[in-house]
Protein backbone atom coordinates (compact mmCIF):
# COMPACT_ATOMS: atom_id res chain seq x y z
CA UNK A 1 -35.92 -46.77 20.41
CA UNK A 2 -36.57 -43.23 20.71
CA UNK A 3 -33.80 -39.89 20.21
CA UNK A 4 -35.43 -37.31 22.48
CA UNK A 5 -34.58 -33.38 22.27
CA UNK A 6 -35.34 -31.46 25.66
CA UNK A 7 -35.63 -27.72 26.22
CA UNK A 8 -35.68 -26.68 29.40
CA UNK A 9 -37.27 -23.24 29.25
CA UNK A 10 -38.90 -21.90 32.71
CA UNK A 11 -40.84 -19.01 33.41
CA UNK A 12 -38.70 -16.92 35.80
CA UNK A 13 -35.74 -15.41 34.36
CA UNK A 14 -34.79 -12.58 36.43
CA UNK A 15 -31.89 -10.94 34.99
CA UNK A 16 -33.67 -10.70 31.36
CA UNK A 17 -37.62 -10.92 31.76
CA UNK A 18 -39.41 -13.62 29.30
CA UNK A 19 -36.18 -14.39 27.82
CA UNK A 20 -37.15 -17.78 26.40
CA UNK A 21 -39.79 -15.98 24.43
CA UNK A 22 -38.34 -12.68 24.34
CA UNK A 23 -38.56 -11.43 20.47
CA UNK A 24 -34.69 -11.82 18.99
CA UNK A 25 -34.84 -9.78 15.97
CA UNK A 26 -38.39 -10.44 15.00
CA UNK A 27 -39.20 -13.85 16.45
CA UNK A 28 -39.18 -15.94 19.99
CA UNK A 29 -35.85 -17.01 21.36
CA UNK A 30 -36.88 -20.10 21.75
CA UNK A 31 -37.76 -20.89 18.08
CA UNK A 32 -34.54 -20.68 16.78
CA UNK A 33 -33.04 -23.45 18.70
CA UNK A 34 -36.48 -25.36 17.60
CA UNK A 35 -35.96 -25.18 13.95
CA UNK A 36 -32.60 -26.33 14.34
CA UNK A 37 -33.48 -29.39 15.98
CA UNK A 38 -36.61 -29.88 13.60
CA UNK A 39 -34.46 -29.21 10.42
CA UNK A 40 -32.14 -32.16 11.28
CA UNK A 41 -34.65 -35.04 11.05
CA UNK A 42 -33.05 -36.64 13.75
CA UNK A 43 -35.27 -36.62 16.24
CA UNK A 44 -38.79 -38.75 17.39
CA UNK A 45 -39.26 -35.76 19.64
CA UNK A 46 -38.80 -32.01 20.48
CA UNK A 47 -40.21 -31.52 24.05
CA UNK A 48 -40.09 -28.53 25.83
CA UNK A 49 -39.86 -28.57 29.60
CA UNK A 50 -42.00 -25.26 31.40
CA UNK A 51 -43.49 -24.07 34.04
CA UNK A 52 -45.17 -21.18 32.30
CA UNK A 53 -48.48 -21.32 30.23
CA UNK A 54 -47.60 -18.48 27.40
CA UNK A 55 -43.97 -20.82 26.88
CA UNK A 56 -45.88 -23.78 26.69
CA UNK A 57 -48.02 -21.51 23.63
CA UNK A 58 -44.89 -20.02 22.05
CA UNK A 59 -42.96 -23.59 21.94
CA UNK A 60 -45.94 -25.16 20.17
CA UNK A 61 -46.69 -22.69 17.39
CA UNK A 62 -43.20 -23.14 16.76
CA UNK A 63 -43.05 -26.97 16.39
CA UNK A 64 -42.25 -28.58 19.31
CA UNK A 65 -44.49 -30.79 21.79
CA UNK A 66 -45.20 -29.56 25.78
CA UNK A 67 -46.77 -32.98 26.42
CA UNK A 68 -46.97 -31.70 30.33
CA UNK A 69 -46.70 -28.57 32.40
CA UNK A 70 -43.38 -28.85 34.74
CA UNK A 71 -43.82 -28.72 38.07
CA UNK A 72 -43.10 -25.31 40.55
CA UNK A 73 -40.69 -27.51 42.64
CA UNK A 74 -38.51 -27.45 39.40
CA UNK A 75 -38.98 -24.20 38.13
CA UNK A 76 -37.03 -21.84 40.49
CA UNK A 77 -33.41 -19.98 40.35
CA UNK A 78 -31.85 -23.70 42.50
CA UNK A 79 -33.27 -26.00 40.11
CA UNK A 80 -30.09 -27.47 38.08
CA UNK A 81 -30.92 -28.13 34.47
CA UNK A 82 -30.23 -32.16 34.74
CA UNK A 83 -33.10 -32.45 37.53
CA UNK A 84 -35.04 -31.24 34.41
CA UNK A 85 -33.91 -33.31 31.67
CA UNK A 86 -34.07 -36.32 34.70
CA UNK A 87 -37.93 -35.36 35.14
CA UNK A 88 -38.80 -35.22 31.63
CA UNK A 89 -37.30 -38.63 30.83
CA UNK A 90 -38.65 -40.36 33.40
CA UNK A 91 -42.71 -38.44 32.34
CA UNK A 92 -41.51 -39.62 28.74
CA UNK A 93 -40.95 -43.39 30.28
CA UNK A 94 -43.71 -43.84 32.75
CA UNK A 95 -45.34 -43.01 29.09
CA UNK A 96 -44.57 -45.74 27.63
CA UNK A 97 -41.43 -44.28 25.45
CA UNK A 98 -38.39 -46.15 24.67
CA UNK A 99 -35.60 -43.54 24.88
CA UNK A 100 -32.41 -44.74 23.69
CA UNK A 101 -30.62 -40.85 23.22
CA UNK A 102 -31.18 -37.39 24.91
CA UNK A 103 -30.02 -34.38 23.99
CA UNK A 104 -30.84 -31.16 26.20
CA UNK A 105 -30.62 -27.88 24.10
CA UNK A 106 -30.53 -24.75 26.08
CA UNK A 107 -33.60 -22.21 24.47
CA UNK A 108 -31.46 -19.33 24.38
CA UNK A 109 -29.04 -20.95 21.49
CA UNK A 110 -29.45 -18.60 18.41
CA UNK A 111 -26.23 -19.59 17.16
CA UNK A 112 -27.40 -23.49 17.86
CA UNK A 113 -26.13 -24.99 14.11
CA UNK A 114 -27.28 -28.77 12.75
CA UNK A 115 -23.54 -29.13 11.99
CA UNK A 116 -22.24 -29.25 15.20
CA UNK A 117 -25.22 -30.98 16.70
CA UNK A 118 -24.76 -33.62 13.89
CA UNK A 119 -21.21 -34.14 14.95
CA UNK A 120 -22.28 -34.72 18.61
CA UNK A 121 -24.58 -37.32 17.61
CA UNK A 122 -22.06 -38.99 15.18
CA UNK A 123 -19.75 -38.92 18.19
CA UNK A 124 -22.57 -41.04 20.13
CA UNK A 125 -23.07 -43.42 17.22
CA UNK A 126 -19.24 -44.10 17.36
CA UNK A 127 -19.94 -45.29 20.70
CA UNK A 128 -19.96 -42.00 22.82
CA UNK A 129 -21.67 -42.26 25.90
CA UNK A 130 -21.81 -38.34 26.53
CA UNK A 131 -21.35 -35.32 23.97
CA UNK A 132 -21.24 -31.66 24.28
CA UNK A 133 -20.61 -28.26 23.00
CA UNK A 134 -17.22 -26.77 23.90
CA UNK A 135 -14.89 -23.44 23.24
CA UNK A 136 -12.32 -22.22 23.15
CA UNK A 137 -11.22 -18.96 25.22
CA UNK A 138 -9.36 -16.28 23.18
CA UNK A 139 -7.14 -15.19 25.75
CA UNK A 140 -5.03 -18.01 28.18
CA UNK A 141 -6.77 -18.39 31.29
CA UNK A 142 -2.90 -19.41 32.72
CA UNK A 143 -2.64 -15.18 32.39
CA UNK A 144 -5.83 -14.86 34.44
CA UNK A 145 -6.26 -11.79 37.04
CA UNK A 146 -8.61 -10.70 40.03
CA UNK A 147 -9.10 -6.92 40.74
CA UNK A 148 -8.22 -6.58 44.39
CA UNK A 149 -10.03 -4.28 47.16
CA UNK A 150 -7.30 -2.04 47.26
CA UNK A 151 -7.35 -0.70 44.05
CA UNK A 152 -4.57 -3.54 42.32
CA UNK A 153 -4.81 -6.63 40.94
CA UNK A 154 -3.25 -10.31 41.81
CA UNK A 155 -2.38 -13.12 39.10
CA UNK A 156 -4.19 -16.53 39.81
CA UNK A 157 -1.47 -18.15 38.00
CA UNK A 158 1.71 -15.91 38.77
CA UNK A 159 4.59 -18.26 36.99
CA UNK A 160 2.71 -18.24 34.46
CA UNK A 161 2.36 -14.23 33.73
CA UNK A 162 5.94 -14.03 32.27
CA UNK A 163 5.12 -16.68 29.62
CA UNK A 164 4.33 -16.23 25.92
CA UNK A 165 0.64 -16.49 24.96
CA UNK A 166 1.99 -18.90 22.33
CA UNK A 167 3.24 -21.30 24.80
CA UNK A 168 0.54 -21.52 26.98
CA UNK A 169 -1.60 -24.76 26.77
CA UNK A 170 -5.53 -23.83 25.18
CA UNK A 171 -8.19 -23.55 27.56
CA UNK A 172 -12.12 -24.57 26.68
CA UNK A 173 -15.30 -24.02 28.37
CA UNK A 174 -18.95 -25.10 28.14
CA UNK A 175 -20.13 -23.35 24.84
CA UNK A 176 -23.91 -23.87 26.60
CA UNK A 177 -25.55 -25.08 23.88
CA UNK A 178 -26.34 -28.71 23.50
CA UNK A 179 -25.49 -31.83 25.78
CA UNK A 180 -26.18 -35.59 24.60
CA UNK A 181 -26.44 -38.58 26.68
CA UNK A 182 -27.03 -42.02 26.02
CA UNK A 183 -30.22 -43.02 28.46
CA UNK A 184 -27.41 -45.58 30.93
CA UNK A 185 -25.16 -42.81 30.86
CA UNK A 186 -27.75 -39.83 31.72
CA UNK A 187 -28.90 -42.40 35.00
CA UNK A 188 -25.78 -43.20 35.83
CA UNK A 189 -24.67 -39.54 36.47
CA UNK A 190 -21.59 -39.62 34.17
CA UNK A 191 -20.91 -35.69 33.89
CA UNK A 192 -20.35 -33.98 30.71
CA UNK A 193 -17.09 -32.89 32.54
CA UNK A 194 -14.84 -35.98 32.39
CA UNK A 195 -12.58 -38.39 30.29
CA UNK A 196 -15.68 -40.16 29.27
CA UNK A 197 -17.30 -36.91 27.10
CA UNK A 198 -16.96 -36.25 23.85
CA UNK A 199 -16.47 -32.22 23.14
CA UNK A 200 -18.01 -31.03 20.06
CA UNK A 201 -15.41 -28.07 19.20
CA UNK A 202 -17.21 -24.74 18.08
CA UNK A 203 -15.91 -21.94 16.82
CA UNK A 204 -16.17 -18.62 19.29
CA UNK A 205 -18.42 -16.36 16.57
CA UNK A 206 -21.24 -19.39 17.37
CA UNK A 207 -21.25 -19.05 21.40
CA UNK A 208 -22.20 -16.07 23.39
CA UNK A 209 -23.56 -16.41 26.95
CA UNK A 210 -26.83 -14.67 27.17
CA UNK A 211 -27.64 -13.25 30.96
CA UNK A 212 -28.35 -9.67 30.41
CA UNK A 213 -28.86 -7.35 28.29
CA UNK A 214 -25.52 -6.32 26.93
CA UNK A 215 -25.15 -9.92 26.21
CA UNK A 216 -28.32 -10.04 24.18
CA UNK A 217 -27.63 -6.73 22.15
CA UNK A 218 -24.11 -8.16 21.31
CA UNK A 219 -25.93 -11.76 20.64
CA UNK A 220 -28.08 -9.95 18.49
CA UNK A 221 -24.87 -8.11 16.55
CA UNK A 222 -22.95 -11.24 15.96
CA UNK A 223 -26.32 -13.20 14.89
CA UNK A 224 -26.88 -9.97 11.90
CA UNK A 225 -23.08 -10.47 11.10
CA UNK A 226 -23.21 -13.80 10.82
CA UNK A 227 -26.57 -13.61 8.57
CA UNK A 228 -24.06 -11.10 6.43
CA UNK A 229 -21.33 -13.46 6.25
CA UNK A 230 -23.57 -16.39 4.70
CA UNK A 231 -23.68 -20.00 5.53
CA UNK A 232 -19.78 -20.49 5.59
CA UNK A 233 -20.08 -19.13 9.13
């Protein structure tokens, strides 16, 4: 039985061209996340889902397989990432594989460490069904705000805006990183989001959302910092 790794990593980003290949100080985005997932020894295989011929290139100099070419029905701005993963396991079992585990890592995950993606899988050998990146925000979401057409702003949580930020419960998000499944779990559509998942806790210097190009340029800050800081970070 088989621990699979899938990238999904199409063509078409709009809001940063190329990102998936995009140099990130001096190499391919997408390399980063696959020496991560290479240096654990974990996994049978590191495939990388695309629709895009030069990906496909860039992903295999780097050390991962592209075993087939997705298709264009699954390569545009609508296609959700488990429709993906969903395709490539089922390519990888009409194959003849025997998948037991899948983990999706996103290919923009610079910050993507074999720590934390060791923990998720130690959470699936303690009988996790479904594991995932989380963090935490540094402000409480209770305190929340929307800017309004008339020049003000309106609390989404007014009882909440007279409280002390010490007294307000923690909120977490989707660090968009890495998401394990057992194969049962993946087919029977349990969602990351529910009392069944396991969150994998990472610290906020190792998660930055990266959808334009501020976001990269501060990615690209924190990574050099980090690098500075030494392997305690």
């Amino acid at each position: 039985m088989s621990i699979i790794a899938i990238i999904p990593a199409r063509g078409g980003s709009q809001r940063i061209p190329r990102k998936n290949i995009k140099y990130f100080l001096g190499r391919p985005m997408i390399s980063y996340p696959i020496d991560v997932l290479r240096g654990t020894d974990l996994f049978d295989r590191i495939i990388v889902s695309t629709d895009d011929q030069e990906i496909a290139e860039v992903a295999l100099e780097s050390g991962a397989e592209v075993p087939f070419i997705r298709p264009a029905a699954l390569a545009d701005n609508h296609t959700g990432t488990g429709e993906v993963v969903q395709h490539a396991l089922e390519w990888l079992l009409e194959h003849g594989e025997k998948v037991e585990h899948v983990c999706c890592v996103y290919a923009t995950t610079p910050f993507l460490s074999a720590r934390y993606l060791m923990q998720g899988w130690e959470a699936m050998r303690a009988g996790g069904r479904v594991a995932f990146a989380v963090s935490s925000f540094s402000y409480p979401i209770q305190r929340a705000f929307k800017l309004l057409k008339s020049g003000g702003v309106e609390p989404f949580y007014p009882q909440y805006m007279p409280c002390r930020s010490q007294d307000l419960e923690p909120g977490y998000h989707d660090a968009g990183q890495f998401y394990w499944w057992d194969l049962d779990a993946f087919f029977s559509g349990i969602s990351v989001f529910s009392e069944t998942a396991k969150p994998i806790v990472l610290p906020r210097h190792r998660v930055q959302d990266i959808d334009d190009e501020e976001d990269w340029q501060r990615a690209e800050f924190m990574y050099r910092a980090m690098q500075l800081a030494g392997p305690q970070m």
